[in-house]
PDB file of N, CA and C in Angstrom:
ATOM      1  N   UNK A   1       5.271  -9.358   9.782  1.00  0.00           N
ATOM      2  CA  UNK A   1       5.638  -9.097   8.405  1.00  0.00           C
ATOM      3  C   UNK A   1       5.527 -10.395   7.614  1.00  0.00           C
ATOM      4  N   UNK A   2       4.617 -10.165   6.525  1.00  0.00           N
ATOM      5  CA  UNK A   2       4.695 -11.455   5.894  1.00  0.00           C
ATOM      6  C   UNK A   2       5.437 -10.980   4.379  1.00  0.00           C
ATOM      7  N   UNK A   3       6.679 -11.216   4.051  1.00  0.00           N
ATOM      8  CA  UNK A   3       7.479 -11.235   3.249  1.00  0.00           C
ATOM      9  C   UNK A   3       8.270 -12.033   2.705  1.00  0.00           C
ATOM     10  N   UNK A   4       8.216 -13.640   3.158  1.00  0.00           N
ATOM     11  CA  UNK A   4       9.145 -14.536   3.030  1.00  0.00           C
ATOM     12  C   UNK A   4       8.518 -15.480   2.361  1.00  0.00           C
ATOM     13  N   UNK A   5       8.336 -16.673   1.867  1.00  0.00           N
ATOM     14  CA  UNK A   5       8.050 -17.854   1.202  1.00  0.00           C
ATOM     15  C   UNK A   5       7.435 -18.618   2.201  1.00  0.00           C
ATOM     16  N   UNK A   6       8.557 -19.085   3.716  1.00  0.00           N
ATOM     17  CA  UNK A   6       7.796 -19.715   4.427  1.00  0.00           C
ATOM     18  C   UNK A   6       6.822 -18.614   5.087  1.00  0.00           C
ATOM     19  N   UNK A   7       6.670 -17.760   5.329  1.00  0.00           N
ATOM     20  CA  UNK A   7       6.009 -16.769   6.088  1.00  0.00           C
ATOM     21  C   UNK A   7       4.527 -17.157   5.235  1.00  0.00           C
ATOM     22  N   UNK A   8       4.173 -16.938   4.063  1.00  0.00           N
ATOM     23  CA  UNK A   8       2.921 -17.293   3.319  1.00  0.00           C
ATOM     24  C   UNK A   8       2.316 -18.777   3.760  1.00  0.00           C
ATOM     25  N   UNK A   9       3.125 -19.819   3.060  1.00  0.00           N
ATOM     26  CA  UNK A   9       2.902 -21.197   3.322  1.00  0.00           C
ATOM     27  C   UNK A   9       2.286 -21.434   4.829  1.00  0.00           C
ATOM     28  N   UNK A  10       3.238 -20.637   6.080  1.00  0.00           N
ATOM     29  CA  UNK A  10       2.842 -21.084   7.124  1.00  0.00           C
ATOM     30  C   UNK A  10       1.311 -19.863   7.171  1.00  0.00           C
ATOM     31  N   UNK A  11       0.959 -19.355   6.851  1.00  0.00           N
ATOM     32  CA  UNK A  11       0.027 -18.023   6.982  1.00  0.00           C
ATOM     33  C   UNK A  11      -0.736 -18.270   8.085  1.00  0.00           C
ATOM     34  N   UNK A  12      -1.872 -19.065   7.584  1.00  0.00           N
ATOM     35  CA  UNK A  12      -2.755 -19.818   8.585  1.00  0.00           C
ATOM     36  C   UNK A  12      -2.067 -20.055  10.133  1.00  0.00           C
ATOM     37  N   UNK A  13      -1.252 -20.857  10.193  1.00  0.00           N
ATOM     38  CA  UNK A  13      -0.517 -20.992  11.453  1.00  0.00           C
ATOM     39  C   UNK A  13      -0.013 -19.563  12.098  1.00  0.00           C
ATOM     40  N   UNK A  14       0.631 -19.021  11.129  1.00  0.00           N
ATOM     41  CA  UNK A  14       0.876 -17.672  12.491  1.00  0.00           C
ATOM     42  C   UNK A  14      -0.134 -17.055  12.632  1.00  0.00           C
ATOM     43  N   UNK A  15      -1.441 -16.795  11.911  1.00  0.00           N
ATOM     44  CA  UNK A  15      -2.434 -16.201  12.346  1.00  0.00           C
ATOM     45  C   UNK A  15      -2.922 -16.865  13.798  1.00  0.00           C
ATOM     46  N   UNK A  16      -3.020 -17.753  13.864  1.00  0.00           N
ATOM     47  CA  UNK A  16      -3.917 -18.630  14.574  1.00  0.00           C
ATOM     48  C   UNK A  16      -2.797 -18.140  16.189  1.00  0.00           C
ATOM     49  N   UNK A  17      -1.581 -17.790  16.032  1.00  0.00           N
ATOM     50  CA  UNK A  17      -0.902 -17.526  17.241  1.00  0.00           C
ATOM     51  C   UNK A  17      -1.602 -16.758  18.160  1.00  0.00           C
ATOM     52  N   UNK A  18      -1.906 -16.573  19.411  1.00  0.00           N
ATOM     53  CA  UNK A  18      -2.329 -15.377  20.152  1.00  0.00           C
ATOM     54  C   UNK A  18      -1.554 -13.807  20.222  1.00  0.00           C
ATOM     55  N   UNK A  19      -0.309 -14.293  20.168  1.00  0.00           N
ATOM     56  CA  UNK A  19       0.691 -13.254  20.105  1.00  0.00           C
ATOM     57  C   UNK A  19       0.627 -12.278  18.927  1.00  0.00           C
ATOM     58  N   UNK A  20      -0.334 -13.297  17.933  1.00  0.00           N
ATOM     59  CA  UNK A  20      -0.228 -12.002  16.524  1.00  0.00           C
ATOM     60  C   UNK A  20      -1.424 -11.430  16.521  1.00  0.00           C
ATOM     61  N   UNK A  21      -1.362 -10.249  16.401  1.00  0.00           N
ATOM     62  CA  UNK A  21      -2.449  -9.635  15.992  1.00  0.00           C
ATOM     63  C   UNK A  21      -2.815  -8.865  14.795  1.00  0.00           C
ATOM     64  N   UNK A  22      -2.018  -9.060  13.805  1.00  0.00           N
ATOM     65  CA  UNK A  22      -2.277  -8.938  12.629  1.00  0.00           C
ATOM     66  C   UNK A  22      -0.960  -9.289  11.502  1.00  0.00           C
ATOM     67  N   UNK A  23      -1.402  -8.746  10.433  1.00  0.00           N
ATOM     68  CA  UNK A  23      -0.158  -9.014   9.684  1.00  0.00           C
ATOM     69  C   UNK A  23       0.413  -7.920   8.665  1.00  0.00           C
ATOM     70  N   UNK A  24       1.568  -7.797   8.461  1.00  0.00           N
ATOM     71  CA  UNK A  24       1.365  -6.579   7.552  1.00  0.00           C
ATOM     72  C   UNK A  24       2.357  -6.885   6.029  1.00  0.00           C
ATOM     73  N   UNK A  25       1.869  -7.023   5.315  1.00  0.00           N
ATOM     74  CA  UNK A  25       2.213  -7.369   3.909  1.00  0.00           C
ATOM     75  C   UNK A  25       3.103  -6.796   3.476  1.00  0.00           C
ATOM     76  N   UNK A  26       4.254  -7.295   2.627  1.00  0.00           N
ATOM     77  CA  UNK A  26       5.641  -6.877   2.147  1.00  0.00           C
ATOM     78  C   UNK A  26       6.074  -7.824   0.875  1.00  0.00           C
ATOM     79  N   UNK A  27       4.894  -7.057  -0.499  1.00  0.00           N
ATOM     80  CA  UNK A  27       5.014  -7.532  -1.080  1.00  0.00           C
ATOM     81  C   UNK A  27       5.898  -7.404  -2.342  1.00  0.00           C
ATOM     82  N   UNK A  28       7.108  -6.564  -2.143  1.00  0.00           N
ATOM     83  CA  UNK A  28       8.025  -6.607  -2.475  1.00  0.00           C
ATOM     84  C   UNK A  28       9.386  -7.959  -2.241  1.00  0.00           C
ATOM     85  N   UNK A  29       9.432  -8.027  -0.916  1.00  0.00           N
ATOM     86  CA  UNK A  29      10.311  -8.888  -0.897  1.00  0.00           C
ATOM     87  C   UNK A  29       9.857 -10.112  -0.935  1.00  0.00           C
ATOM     88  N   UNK A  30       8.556 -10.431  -0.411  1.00  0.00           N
ATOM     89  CA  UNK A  30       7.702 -11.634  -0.932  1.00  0.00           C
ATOM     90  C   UNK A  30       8.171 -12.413  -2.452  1.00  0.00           C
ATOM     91  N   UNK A  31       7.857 -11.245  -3.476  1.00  0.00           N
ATOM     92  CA  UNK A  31       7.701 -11.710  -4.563  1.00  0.00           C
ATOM     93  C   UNK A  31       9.278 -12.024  -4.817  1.00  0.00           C
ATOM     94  N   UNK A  32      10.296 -11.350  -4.336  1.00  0.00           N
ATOM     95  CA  UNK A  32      11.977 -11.684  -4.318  1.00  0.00           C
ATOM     96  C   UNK A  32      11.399 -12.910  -3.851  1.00  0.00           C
ATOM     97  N   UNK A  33      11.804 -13.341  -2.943  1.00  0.00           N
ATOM     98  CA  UNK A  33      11.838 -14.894  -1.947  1.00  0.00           C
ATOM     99  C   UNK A  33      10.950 -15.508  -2.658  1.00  0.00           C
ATOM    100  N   UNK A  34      10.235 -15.297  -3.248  1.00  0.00           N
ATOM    101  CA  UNK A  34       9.518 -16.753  -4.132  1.00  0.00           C
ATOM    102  C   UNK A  34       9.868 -16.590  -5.177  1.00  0.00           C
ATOM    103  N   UNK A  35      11.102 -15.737  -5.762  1.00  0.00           N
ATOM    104  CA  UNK A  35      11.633 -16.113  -7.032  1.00  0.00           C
ATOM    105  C   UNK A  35      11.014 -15.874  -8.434  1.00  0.00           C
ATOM    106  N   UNK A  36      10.559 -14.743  -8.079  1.00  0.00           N
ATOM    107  CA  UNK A  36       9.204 -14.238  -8.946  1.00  0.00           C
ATOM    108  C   UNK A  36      10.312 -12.555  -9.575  1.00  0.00           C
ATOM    109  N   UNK A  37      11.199 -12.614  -8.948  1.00  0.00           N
ATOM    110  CA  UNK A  37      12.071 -11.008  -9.146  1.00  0.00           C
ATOM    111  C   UNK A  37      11.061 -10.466  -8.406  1.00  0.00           C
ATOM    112  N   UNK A  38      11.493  -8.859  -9.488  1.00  0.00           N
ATOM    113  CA  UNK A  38      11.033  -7.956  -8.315  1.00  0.00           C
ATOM    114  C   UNK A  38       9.212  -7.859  -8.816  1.00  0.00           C
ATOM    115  N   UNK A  39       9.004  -7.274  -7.769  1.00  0.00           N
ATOM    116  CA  UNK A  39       7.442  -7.322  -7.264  1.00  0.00           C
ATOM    117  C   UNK A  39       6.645  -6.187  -8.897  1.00  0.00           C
ATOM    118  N   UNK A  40       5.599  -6.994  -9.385  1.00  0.00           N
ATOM    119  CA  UNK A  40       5.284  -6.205 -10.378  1.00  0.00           C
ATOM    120  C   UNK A  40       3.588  -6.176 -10.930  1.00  0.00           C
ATOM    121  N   UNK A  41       2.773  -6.580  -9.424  1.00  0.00           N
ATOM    122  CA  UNK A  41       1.195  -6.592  -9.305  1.00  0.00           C
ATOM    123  C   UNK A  41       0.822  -7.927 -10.136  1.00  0.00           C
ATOM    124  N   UNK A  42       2.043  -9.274 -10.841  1.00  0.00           N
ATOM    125  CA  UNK A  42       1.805  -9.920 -11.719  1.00  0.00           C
ATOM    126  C   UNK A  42       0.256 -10.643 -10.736  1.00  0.00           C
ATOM    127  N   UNK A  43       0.185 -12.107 -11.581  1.00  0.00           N
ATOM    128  CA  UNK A  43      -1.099 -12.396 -11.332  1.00  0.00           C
ATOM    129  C   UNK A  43      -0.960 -13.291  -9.996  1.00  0.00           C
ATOM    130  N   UNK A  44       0.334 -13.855 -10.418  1.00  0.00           N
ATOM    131  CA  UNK A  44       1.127 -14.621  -8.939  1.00  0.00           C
ATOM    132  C   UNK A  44       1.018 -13.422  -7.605  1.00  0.00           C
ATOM    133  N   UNK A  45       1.705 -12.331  -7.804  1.00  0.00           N
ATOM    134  CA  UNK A  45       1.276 -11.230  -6.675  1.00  0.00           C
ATOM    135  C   UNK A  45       0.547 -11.132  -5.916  1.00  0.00           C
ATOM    136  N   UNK A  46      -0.929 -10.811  -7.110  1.00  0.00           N
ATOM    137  CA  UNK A  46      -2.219 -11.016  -6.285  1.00  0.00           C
ATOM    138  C   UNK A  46      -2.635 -12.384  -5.630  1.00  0.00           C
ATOM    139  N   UNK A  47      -2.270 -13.123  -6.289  1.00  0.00           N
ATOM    140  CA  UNK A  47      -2.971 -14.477  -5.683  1.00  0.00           C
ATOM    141  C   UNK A  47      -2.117 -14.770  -4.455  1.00  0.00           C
ATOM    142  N   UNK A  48      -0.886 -14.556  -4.304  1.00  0.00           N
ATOM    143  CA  UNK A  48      -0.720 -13.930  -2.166  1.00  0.00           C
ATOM    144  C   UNK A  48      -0.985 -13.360  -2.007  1.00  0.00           C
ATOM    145  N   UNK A  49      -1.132 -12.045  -2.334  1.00  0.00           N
ATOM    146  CA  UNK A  49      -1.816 -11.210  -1.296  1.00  0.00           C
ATOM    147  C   UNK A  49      -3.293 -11.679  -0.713  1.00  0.00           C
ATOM    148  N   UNK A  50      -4.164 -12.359  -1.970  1.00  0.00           N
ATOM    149  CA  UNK A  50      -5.661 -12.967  -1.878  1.00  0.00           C
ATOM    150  C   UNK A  50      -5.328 -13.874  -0.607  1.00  0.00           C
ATOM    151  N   UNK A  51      -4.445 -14.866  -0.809  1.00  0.00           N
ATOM    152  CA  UNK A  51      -4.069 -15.964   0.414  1.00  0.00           C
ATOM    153  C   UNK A  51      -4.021 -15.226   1.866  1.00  0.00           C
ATOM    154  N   UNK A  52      -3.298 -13.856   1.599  1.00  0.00           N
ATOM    155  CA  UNK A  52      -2.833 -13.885   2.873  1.00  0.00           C
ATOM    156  C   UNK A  52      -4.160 -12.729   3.588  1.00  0.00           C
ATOM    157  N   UNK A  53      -5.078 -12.266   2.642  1.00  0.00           N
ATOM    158  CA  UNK A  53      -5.852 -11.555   2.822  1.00  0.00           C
ATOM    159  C   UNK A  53      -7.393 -12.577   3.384  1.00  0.00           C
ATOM    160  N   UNK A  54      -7.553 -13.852   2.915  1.00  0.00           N
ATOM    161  CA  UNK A  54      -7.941 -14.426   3.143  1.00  0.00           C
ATOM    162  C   UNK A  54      -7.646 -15.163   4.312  1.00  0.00           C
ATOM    163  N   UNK A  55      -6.498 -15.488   4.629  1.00  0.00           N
ATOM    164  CA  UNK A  55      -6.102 -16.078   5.920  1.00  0.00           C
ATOM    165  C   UNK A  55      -6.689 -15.272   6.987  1.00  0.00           C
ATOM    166  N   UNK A  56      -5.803 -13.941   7.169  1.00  0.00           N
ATOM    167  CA  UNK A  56      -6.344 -13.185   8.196  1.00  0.00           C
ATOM    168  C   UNK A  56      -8.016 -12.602   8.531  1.00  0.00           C
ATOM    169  N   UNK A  57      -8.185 -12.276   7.244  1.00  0.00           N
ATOM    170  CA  UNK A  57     -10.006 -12.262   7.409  1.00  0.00           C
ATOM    171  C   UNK A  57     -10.636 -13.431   7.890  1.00  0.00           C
ATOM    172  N   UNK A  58     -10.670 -14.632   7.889  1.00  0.00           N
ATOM    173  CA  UNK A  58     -10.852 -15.479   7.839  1.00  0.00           C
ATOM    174  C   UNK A  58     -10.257 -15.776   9.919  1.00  0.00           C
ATOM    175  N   UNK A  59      -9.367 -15.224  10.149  1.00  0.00           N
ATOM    176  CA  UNK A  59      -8.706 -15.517  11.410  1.00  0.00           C
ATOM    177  C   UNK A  59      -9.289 -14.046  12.399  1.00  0.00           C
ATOM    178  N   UNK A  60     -10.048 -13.708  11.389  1.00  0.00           N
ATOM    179  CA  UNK A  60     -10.565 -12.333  12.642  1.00  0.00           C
ATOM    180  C   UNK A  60      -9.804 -11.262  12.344  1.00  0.00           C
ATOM    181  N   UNK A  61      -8.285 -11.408  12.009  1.00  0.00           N
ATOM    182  CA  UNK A  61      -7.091 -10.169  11.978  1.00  0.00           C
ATOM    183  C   UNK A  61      -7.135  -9.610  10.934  1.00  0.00           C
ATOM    184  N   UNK A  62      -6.899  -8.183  11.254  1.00  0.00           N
ATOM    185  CA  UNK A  62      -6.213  -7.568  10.240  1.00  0.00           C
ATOM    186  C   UNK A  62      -5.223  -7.418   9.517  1.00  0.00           C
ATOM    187  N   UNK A  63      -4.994  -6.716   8.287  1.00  0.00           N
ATOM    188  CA  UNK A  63      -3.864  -7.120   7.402  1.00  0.00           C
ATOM    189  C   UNK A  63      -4.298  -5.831   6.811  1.00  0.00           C
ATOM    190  N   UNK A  64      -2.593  -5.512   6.554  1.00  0.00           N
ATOM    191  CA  UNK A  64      -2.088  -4.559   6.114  1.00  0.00           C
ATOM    192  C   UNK A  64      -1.402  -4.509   5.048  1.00  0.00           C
ATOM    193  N   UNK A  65      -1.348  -3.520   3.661  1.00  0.00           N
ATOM    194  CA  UNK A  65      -0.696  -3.153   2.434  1.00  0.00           C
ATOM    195  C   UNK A  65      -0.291  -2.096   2.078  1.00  0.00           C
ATOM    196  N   UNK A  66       0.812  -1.872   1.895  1.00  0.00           N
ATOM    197  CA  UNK A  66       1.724  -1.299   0.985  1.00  0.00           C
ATOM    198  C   UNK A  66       1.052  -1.048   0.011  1.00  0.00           C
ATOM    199  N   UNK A  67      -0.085  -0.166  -0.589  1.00  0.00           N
ATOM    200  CA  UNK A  67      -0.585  -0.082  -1.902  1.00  0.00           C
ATOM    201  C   UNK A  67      -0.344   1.234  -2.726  1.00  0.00           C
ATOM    202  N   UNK A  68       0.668   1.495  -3.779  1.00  0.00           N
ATOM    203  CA  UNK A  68       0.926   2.242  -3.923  1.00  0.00           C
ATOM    204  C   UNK A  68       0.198   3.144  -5.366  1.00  0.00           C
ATOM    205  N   UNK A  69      -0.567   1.871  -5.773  1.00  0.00           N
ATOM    206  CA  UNK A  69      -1.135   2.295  -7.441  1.00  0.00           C
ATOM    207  C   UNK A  69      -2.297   1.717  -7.037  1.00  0.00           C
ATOM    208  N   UNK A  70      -3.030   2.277  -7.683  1.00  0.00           N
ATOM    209  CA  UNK A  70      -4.866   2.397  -7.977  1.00  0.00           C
ATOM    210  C   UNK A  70      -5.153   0.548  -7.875  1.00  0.00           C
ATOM    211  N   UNK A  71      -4.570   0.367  -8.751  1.00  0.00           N
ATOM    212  CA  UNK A  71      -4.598  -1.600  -8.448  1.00  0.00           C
ATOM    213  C   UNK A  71      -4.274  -2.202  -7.146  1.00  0.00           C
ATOM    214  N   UNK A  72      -3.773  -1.760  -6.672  1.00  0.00           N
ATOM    215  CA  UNK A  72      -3.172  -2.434  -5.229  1.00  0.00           C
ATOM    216  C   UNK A  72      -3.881  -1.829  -4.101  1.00  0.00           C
ATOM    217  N   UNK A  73      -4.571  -0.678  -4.493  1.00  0.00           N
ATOM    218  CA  UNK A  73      -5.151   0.084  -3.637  1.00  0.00           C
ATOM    219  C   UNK A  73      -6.563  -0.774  -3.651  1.00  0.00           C
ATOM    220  N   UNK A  74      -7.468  -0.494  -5.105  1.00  0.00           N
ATOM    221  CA  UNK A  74      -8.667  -1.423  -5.396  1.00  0.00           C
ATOM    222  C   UNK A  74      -9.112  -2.796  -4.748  1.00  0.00           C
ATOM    223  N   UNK A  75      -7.839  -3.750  -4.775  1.00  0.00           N
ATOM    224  CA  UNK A  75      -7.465  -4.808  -4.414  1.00  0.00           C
ATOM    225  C   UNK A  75      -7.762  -5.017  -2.950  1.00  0.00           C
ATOM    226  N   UNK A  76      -7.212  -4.424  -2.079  1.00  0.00           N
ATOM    227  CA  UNK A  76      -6.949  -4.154  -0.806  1.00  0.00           C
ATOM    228  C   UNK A  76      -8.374  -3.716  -0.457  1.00  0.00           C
ATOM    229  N   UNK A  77      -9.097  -2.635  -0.664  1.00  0.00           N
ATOM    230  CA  UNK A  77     -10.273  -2.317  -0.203  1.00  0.00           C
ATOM    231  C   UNK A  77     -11.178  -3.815  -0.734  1.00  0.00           C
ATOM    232  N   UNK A  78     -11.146  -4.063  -2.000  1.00  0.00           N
ATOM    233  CA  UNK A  78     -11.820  -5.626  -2.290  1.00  0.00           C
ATOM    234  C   UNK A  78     -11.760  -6.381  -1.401  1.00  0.00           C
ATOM    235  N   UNK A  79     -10.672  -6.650  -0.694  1.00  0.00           N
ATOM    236  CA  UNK A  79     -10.478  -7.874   0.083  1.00  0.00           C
ATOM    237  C   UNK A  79      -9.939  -7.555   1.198  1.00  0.00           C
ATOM    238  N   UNK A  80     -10.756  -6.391   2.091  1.00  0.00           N
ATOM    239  CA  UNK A  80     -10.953  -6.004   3.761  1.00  0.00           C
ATOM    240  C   UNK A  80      -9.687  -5.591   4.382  1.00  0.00           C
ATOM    241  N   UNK A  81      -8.635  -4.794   3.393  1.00  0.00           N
ATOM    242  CA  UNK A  81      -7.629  -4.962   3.981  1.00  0.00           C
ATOM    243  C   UNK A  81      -7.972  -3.467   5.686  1.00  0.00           C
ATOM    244  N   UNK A  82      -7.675  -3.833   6.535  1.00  0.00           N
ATOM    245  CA  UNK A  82      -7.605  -2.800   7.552  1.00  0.00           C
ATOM    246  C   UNK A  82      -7.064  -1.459   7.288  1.00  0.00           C
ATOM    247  N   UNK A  83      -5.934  -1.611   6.755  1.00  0.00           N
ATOM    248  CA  UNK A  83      -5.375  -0.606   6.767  1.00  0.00           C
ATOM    249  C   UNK A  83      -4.429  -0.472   5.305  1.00  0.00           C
ATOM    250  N   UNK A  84      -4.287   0.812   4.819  1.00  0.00           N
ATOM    251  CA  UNK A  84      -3.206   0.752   3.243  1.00  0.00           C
ATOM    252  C   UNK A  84      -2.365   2.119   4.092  1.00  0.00           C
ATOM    253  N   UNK A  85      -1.359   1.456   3.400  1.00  0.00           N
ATOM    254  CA  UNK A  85      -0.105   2.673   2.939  1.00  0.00           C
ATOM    255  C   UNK A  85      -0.328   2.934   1.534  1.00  0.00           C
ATOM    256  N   UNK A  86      -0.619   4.491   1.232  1.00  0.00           N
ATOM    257  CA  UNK A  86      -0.841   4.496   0.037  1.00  0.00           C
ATOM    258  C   UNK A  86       0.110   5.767  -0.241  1.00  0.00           C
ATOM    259  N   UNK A  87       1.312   6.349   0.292  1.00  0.00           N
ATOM    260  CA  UNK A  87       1.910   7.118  -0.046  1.00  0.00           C
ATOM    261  C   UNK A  87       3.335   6.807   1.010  1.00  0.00           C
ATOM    262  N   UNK A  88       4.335   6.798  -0.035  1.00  0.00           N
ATOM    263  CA  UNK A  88       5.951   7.068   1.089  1.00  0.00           C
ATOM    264  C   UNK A  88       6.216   8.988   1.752  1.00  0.00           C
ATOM    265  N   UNK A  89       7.056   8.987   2.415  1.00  0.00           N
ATOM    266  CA  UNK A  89       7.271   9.892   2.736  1.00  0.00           C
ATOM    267  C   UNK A  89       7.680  10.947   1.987  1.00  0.00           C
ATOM    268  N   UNK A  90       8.302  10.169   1.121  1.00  0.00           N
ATOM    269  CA  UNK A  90       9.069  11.136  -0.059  1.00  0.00           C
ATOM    270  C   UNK A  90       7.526  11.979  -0.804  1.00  0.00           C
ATOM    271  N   UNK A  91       6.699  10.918  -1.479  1.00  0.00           N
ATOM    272  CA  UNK A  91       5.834  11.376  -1.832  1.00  0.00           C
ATOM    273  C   UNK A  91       4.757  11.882  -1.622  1.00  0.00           C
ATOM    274  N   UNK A  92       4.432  11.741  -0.191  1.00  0.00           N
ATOM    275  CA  UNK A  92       3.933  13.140   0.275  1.00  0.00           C
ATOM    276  C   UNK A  92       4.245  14.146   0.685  1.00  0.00           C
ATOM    277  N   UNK A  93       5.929  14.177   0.568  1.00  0.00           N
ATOM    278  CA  UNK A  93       5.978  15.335   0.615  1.00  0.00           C
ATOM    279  C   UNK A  93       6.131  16.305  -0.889  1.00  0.00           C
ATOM    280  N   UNK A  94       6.638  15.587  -1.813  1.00  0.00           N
ATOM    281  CA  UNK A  94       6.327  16.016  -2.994  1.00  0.00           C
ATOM    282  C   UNK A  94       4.849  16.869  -3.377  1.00  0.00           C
ATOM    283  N   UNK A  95       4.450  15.875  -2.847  1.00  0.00           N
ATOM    284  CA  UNK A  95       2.309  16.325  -3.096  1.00  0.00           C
ATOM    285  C   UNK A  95       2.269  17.309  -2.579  1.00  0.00           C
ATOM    286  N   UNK A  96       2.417  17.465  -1.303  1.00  0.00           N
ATOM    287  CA  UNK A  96       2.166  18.587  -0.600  1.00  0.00           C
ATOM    288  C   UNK A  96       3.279  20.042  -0.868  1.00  0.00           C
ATOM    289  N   UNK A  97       4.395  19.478  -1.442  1.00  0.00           N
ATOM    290  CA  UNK A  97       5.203  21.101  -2.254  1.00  0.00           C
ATOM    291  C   UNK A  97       4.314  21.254  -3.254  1.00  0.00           C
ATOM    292  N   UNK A  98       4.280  20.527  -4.417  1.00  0.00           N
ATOM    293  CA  UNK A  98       3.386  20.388  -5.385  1.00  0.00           C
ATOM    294  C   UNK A  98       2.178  21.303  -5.118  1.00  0.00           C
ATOM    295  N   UNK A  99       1.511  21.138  -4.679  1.00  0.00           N
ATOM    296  CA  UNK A  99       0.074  22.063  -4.104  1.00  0.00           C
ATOM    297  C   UNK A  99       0.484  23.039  -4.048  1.00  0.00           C
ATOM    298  N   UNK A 100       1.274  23.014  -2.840  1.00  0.00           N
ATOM    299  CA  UNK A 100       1.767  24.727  -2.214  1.00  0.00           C
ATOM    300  C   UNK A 100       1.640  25.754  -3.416  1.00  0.00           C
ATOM    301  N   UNK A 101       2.857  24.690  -4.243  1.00  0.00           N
ATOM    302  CA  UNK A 101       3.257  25.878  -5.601  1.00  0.00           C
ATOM    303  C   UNK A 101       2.471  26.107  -6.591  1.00  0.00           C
ATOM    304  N   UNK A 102       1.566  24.732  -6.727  1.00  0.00           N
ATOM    305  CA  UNK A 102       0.132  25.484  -7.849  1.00  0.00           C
ATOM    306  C   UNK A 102      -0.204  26.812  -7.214  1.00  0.00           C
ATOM    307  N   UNK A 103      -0.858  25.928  -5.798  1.00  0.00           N
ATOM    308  CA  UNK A 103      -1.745  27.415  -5.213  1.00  0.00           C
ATOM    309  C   UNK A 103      -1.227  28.735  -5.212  1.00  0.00           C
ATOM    310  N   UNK A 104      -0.085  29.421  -5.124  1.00  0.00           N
ATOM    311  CA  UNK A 104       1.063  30.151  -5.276  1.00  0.00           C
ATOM    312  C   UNK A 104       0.841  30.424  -6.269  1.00  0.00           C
ATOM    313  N   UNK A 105       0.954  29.678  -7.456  1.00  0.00           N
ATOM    314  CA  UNK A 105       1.499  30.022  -8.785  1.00  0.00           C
ATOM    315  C   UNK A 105      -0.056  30.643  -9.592  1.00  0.00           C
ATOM    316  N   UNK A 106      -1.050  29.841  -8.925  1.00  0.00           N
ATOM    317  CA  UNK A 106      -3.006  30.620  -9.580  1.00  0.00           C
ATOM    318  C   UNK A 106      -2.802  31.960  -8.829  1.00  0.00           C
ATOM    319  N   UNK A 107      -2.722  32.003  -7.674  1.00  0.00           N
ATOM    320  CA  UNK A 107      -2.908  33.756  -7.082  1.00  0.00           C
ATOM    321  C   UNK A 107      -1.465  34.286  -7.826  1.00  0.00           C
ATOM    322  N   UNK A 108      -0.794  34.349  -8.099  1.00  0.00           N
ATOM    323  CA  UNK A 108       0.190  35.033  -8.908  1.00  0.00           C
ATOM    324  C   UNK A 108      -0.437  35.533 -10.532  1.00  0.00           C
ATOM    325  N   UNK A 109      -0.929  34.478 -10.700  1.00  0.00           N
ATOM    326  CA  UNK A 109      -1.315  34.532 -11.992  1.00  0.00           C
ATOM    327  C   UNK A 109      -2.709  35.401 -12.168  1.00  0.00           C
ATOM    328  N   UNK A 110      -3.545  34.873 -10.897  1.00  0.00           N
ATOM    329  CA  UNK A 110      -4.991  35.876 -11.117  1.00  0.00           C
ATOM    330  C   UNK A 110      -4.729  37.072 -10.616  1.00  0.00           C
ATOM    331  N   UNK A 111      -3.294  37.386  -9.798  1.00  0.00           N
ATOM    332  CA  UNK A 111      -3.021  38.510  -9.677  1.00  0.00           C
ATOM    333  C   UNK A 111      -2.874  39.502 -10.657  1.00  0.00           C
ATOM    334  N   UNK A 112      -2.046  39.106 -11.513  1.00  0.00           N
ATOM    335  CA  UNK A 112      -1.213  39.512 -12.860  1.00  0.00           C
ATOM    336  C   UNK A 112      -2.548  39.788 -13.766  1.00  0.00           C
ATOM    337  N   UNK A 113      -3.438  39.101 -13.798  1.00  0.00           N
ATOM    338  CA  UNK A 113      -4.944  39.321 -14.533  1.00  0.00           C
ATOM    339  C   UNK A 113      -5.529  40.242 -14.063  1.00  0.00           C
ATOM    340  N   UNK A 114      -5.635  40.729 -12.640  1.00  0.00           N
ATOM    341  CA  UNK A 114      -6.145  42.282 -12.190  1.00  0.00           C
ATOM    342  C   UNK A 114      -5.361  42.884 -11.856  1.00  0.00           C
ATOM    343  N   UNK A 115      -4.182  43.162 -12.345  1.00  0.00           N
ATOM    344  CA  UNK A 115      -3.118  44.051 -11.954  1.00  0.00           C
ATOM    345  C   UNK A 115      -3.720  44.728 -10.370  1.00  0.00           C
ATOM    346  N   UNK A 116      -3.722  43.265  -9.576  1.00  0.00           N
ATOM    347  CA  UNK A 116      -3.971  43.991  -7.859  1.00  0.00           C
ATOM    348  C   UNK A 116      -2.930  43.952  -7.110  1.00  0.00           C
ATOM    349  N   UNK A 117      -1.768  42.859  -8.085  1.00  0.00           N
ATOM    350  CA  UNK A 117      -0.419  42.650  -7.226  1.00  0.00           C
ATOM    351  C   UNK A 117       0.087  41.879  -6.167  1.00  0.00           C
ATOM    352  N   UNK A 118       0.525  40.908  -5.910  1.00  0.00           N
ATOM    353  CA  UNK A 118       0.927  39.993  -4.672  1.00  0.00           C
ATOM    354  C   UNK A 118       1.632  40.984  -3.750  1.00  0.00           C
TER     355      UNK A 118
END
């Protein structure tokens, strides 16, 4: 987890460990611990994530993001990330009620248009 102040600074060095095999970005509390408040894609943001995206590419490893908006997502595919989180649990499950009930709610409705009846 790279989330801390020294965790960035040292980047390079824990990559280079054998024991790590990748890293996975937490750029929420990152941007807390460097005193930046809370995490808000500013320009400081990106330019760790670039560091730490660069470190590990650069070290062979993969690296991982938390990308939750089209920017963070963009970003991440830009700069090789392995792998994104691009949805919490909550919100896929939202998505997936969401659907259910469109789909539900068009056959109800194209029902009601040919009086064929659900």
């Amino acid at each position: 987890m790279i989330e801390d102040a020294g965790a960035i600074e040292q980047i390079e060095d824990i990559l280079a460990l054998d024991t790590v095999d990748g890293v996975f970005v937490g750029p929420s509390d990152l941007s807390l611990r460097r005193e930046r408040g809370a995490y808000s894609r500013t320009d400081a943001d990106f330019d760790d994530l670039a560091r730490i995206a660069a470190a590990a590419n650069g070290a062979g490893k993969p690296w991982l993001l938390p990308a939750w908006s089209p920017e963070e997502q963009r970003f991440a595919v830009d700069h090789g990330a392995d792998q994104l989180a691009v949805v919490m649990e909550h919100g896929a499950l939202k998505a997936g009620f969401a659907a259910a009930h469109a789909g539900i709610s068009n056959l109800v409705r194209e029902s009601a248009l040919t009086g064929s009846g659900v």
